[in-house]
Structure formats: C-alpha cells, structure tokens
PDB file of N, CA and C in Angstrom:
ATOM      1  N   UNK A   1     160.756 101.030 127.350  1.00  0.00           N
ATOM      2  CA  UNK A   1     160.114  99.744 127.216  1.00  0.00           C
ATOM      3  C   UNK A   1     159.846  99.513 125.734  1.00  0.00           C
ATOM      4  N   UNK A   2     160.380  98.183 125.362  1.00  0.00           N
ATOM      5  CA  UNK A   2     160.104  97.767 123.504  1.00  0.00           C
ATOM      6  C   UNK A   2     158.667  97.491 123.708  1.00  0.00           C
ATOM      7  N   UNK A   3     157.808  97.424 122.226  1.00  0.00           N
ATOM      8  CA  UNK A   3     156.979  96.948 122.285  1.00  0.00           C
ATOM      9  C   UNK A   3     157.457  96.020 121.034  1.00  0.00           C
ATOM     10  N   UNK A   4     156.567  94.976 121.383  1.00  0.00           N
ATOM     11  CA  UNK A   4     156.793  93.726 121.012  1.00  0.00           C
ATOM     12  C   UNK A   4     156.121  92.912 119.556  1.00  0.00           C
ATOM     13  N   UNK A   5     156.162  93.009 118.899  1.00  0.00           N
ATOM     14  CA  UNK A   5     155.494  92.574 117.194  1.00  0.00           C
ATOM     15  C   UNK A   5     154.983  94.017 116.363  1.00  0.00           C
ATOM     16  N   UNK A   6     154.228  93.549 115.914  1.00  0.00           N
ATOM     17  CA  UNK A   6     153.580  94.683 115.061  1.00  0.00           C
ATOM     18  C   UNK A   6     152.107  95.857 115.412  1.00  0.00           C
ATOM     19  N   UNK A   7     152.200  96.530 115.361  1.00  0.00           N
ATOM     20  CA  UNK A   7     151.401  97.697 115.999  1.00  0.00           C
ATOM     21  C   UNK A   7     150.125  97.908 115.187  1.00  0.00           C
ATOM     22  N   UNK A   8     150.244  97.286 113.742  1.00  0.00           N
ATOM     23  CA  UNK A   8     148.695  97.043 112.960  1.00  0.00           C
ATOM     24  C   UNK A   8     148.243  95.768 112.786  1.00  0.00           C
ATOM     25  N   UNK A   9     147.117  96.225 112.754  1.00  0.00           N
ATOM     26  CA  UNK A   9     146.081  95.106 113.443  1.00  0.00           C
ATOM     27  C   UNK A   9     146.271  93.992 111.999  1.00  0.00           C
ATOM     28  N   UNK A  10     145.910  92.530 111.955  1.00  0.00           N
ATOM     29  CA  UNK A  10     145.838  91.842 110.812  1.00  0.00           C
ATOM     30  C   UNK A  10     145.242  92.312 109.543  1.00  0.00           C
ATOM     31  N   UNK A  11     145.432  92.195 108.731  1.00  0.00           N
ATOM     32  CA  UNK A  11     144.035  92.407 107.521  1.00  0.00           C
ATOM     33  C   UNK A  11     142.958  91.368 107.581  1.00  0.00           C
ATOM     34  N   UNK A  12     141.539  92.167 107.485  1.00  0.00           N
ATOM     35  CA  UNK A  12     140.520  91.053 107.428  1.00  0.00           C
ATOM     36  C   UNK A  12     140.107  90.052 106.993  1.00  0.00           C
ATOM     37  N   UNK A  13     139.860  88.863 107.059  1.00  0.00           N
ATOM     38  CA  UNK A  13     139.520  87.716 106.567  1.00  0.00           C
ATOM     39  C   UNK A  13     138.535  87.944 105.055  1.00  0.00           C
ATOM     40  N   UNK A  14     138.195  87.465 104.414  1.00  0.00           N
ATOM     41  CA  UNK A  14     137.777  87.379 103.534  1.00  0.00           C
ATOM     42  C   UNK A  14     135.772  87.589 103.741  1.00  0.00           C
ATOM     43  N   UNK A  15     135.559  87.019 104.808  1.00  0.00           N
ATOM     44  CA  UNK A  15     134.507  86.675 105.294  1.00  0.00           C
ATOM     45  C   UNK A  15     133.826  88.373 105.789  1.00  0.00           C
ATOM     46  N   UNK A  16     134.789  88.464 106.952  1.00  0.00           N
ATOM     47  CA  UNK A  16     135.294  89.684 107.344  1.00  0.00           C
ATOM     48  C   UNK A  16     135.046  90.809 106.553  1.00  0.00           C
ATOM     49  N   UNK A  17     135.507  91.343 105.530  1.00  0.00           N
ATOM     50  CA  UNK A  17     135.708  91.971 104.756  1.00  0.00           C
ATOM     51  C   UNK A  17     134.207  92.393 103.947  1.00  0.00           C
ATOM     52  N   UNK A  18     133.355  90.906 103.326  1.00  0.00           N
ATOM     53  CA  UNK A  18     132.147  90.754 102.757  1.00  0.00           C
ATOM     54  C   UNK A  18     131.214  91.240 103.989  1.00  0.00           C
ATOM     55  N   UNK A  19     131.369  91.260 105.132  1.00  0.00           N
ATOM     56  CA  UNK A  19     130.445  91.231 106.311  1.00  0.00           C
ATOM     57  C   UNK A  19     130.656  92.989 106.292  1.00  0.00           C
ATOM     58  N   UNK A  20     131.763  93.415 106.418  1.00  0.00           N
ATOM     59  CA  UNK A  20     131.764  94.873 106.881  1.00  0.00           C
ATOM     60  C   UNK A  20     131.839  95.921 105.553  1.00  0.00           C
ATOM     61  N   UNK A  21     131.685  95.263 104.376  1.00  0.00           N
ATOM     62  CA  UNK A  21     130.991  95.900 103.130  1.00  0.00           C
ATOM     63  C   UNK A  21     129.635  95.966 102.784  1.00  0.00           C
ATOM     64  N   UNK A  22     129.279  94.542 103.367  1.00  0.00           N
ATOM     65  CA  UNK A  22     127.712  94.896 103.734  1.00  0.00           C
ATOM     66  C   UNK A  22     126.821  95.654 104.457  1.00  0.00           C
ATOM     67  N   UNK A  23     127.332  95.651 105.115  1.00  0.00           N
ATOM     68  CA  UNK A  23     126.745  96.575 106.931  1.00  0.00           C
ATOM     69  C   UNK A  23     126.851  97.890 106.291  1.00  0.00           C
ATOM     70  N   UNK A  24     127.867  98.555 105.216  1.00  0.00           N
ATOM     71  CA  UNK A  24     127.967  99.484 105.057  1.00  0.00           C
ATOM     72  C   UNK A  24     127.138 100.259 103.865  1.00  0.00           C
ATOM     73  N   UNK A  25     126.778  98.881 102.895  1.00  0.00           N
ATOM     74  CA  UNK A  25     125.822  99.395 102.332  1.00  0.00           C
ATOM     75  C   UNK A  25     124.490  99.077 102.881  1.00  0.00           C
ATOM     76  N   UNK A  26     124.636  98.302 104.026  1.00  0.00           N
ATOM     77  CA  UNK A  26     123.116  98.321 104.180  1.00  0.00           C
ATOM     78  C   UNK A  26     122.808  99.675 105.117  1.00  0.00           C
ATOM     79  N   UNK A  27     123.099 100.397 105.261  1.00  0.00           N
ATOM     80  CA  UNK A  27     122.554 101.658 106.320  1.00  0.00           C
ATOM     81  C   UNK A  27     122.495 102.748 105.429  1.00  0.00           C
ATOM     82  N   UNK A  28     122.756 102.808 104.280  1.00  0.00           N
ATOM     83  CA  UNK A  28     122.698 103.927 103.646  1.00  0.00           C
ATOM     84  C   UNK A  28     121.071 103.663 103.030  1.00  0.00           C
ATOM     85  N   UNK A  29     121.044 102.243 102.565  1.00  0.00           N
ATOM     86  CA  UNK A  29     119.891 102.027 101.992  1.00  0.00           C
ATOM     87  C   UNK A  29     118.665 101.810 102.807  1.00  0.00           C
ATOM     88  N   UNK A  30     119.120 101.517 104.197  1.00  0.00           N
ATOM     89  CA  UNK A  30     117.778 101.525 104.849  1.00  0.00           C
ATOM     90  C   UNK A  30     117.215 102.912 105.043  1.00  0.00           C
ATOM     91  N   UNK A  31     118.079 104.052 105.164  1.00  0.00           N
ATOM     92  CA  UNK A  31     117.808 105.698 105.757  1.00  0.00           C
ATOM     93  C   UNK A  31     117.391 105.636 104.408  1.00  0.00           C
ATOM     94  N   UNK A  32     118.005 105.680 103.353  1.00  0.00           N
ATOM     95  CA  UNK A  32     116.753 105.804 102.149  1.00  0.00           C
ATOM     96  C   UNK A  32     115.687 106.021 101.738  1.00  0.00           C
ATOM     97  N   UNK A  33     115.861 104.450 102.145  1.00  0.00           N
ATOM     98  CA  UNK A  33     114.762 103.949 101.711  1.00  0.00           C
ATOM     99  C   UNK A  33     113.270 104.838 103.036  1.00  0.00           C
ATOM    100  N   UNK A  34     113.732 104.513 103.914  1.00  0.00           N
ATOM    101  CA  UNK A  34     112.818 105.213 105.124  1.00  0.00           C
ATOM    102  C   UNK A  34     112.320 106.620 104.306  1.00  0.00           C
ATOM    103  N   UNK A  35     113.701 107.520 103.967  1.00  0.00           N
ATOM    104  CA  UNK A  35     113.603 108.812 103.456  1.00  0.00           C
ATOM    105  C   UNK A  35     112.417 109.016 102.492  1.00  0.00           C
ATOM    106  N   UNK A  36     112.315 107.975 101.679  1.00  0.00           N
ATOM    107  CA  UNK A  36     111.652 108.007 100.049  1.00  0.00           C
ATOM    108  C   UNK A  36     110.041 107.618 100.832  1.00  0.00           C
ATOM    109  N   UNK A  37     109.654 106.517 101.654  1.00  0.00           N
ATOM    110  CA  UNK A  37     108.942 106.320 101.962  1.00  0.00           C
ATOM    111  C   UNK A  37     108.223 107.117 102.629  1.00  0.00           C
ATOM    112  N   UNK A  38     108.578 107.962 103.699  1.00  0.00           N
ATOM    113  CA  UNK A  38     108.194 109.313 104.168  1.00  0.00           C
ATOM    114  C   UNK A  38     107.686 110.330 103.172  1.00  0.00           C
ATOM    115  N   UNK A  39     108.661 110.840 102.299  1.00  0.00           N
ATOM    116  CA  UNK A  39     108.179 111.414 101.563  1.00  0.00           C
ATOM    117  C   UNK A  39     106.869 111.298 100.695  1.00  0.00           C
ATOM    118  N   UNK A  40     106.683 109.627 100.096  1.00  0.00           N
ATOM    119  CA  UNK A  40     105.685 109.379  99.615  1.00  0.00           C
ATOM    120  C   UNK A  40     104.689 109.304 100.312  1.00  0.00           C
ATOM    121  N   UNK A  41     104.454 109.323 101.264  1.00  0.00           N
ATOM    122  CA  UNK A  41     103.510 109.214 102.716  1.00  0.00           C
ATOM    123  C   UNK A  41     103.046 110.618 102.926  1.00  0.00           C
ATOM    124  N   UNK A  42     104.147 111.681 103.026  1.00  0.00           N
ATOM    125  CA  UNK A  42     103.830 112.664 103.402  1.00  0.00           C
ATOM    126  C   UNK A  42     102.761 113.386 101.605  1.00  0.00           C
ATOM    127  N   UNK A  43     103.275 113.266 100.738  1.00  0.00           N
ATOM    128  CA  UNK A  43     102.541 113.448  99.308  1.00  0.00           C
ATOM    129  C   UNK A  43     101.218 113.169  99.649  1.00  0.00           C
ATOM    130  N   UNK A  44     101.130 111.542 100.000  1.00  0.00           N
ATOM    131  CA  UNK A  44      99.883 111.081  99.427  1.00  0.00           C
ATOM    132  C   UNK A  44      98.613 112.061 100.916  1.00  0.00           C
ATOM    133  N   UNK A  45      99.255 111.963 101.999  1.00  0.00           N
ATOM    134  CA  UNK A  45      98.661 113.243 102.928  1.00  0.00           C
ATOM    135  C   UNK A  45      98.242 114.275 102.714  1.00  0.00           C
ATOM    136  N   UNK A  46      99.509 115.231 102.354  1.00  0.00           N
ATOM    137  CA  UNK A  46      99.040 116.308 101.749  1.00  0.00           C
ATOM    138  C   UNK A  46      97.805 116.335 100.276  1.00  0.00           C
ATOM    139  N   UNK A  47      97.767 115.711  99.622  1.00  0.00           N
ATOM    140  CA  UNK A  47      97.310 115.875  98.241  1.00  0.00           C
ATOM    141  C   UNK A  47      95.836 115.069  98.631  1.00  0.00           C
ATOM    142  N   UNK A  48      95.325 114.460  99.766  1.00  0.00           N
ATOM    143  CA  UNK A  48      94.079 113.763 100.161  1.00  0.00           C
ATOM    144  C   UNK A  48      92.688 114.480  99.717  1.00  0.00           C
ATOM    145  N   UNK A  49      92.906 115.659 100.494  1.00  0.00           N
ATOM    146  CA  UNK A  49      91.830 116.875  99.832  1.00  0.00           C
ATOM    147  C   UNK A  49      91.432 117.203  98.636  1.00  0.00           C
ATOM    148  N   UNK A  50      92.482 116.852  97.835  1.00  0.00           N
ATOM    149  CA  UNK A  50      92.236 117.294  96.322  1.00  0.00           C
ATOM    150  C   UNK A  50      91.784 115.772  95.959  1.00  0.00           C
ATOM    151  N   UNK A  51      92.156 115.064  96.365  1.00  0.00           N
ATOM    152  CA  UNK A  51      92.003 113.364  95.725  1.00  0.00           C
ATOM    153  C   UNK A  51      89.824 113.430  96.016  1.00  0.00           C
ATOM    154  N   UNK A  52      89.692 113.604  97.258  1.00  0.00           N
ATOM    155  CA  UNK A  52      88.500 113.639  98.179  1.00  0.00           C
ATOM    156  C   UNK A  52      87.243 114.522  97.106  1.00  0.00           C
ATOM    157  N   UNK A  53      88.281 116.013  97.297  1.00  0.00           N
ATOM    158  CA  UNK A  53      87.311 116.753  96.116  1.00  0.00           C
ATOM    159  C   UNK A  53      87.065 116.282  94.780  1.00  0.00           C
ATOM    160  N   UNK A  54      88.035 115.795  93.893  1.00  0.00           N
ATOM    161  CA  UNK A  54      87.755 115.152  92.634  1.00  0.00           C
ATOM    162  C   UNK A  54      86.435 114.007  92.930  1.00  0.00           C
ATOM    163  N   UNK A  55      86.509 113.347  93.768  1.00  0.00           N
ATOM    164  CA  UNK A  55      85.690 112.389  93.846  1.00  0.00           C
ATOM    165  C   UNK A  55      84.280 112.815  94.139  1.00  0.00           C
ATOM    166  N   UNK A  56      84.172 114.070  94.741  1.00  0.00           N
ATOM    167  CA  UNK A  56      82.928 114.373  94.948  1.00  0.00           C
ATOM    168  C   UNK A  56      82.282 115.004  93.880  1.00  0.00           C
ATOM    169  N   UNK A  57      83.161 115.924  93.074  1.00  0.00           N
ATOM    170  CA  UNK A  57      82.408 116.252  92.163  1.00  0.00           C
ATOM    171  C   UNK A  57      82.267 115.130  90.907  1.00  0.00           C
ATOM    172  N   UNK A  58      82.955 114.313  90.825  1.00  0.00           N
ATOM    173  CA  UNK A  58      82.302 112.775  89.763  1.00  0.00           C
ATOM    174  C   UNK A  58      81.220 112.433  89.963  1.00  0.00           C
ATOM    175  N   UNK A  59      80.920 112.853  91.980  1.00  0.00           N
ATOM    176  CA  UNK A  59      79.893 111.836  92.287  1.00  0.00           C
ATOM    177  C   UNK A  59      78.543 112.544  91.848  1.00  0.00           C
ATOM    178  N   UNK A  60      78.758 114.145  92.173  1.00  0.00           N
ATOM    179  CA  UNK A  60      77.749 115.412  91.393  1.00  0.00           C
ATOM    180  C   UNK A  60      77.359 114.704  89.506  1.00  0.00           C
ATOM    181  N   UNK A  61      78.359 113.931  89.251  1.00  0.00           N
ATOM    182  CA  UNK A  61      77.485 113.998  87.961  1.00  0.00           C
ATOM    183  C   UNK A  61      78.658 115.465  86.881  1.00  0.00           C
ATOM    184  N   UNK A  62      79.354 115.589  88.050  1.00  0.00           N
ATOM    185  CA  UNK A  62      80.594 117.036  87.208  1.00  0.00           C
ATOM    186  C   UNK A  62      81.809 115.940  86.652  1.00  0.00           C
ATOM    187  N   UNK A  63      82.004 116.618  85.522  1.00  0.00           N
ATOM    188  CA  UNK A  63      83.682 115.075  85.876  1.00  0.00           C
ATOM    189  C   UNK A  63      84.812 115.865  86.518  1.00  0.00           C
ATOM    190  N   UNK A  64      86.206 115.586  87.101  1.00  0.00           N
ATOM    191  CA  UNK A  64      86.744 115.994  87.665  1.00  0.00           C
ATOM    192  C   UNK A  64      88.091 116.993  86.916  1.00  0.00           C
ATOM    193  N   UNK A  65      88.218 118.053  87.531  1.00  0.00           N
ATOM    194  CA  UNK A  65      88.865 118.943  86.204  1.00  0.00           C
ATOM    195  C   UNK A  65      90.024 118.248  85.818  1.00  0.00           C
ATOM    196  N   UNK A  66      90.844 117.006  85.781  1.00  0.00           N
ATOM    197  CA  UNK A  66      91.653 116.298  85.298  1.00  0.00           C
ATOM    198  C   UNK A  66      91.294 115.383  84.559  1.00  0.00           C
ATOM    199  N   UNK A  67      89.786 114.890  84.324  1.00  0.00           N
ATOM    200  CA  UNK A  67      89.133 114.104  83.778  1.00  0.00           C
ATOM    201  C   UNK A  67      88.969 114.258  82.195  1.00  0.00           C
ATOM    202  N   UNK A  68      89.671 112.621  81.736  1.00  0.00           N
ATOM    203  CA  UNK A  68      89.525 113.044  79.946  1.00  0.00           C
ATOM    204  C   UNK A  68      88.050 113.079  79.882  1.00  0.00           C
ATOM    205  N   UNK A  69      87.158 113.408  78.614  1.00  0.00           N
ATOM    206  CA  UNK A  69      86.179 113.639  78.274  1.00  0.00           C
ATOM    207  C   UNK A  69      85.392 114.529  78.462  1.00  0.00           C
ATOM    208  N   UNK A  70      85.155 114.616  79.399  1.00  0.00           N
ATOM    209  CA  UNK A  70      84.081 115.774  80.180  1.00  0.00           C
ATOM    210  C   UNK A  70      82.931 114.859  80.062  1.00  0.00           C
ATOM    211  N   UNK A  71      82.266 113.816  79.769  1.00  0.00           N
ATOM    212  CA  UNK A  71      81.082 113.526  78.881  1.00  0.00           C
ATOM    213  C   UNK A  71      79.905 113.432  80.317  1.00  0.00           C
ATOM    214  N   UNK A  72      78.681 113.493  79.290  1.00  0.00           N
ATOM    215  CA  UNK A  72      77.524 113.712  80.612  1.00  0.00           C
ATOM    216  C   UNK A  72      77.564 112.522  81.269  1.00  0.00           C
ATOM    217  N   UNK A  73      76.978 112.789  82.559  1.00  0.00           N
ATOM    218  CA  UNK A  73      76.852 111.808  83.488  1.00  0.00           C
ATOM    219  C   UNK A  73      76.399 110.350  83.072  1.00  0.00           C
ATOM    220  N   UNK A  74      75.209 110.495  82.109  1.00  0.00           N
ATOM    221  CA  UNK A  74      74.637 109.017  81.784  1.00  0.00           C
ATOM    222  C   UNK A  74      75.485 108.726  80.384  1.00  0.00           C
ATOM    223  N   UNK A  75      76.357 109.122  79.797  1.00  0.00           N
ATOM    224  CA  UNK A  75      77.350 108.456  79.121  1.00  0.00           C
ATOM    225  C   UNK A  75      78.878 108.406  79.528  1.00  0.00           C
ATOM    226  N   UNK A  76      79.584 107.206  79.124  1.00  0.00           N
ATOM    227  CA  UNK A  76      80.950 106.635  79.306  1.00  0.00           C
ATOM    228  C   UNK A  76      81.845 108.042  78.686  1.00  0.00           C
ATOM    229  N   UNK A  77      83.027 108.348  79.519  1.00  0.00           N
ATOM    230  CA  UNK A  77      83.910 108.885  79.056  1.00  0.00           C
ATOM    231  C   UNK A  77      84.562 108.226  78.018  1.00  0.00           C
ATOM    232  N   UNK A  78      84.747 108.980  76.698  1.00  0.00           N
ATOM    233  CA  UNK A  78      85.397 108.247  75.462  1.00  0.00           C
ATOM    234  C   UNK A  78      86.203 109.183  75.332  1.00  0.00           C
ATOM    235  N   UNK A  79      87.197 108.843  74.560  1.00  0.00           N
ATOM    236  CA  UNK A  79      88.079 109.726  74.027  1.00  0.00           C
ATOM    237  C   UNK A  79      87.999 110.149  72.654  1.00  0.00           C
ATOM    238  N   UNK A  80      88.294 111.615  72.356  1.00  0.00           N
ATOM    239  CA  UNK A  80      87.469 112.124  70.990  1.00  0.00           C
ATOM    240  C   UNK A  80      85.933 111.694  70.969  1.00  0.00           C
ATOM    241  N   UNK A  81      85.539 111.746  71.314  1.00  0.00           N
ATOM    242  CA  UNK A  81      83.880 111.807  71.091  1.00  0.00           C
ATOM    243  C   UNK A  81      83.541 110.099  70.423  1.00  0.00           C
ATOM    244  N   UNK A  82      84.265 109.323  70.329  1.00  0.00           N
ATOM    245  CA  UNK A  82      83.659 107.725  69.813  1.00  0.00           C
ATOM    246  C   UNK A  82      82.750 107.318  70.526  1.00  0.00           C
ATOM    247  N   UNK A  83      81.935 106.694  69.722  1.00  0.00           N
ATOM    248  CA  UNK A  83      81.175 106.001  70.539  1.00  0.00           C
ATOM    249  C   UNK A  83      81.170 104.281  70.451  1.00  0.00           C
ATOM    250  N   UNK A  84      82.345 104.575  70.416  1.00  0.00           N
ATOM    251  CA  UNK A  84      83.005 102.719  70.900  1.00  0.00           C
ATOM    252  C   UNK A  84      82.983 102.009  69.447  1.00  0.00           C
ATOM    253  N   UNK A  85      82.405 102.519  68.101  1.00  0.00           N
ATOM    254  CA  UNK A  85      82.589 101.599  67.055  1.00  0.00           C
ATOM    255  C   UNK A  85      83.698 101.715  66.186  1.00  0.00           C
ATOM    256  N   UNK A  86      83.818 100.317  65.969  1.00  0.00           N
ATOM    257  CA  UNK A  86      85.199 100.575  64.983  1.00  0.00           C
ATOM    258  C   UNK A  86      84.558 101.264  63.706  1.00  0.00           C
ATOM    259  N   UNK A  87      85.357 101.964  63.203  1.00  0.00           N
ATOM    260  CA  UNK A  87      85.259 102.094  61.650  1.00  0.00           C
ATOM    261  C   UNK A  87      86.528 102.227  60.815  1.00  0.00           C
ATOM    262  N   UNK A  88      86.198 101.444  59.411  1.00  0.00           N
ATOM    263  CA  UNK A  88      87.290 100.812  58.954  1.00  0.00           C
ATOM    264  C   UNK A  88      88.196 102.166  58.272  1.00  0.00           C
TER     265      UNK A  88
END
C-alpha cells in the first residue's frame, strides 16, 4: 500500500512558532522563580531566631552584636564617636 503526500508534518506558522517559544521559556522561569522564592522563604525561617534575639537584646538596652556603635542606651548610635556636629 503507497502512502500518499508527504510524511512531515508542515512547518509552523509564524504565530505558531512565537506561541511554542514562549511556553518554553515560560516553564523554566516559573520553576525558578518558585525555586528562588522557596529558598528565600526558607532563609528568612530559618534565621527568625537570630533576627528575634537581636531584637531583644536592643530592647535590654545591649546593642545587638552586629550593631554599629555599641553606644549606651540613652544615646544615638553614631559612627566614630560624632556627636552629629559638623566641623569644618
């Protein structure tokens, strides 16, 4: 038995073509993107405790061991020891 015309399929339309280049980048970027987002989710989870503790000891009046200055409780953290005036 012949078979009858051609055995590959047309080439895609133009339209076609833009549609199934898209689809293809869009699934890589959605798992991605999901991926990156998880991850940052799972960070900001894990690291809560330490975020929680810093805050409590600020609230002690301690500054937090990442904290510029160190300065006492009833003064502003400055940097280098200024006390906010210009000098020329």
């Amino acid at each position: 038995m012949e078979q009858g015309g051609s055995t590959m399929g047309e080439e895609p339309a133009g339209l076609d073509l833009l549609l199934g280049l898209l689809l293809m980048a869009a699934v890589p970027t959605v798992v991605g993107g999901a991926v990156i987002l998880s991850l940052v989710g799972l960070t900001m989870w894990a690291t809560a405790p330490l975020r929680r503790r810093g805050r409590a000891k600020a609230e002690d009046g301690r500054a937090p061991s990442g904290a510029p200055g160190g300065a006492a409780p009833d003064q502003p953290n400055r940097p280098n020891g200024s006390n906010g005036e210009l000098t020329p």
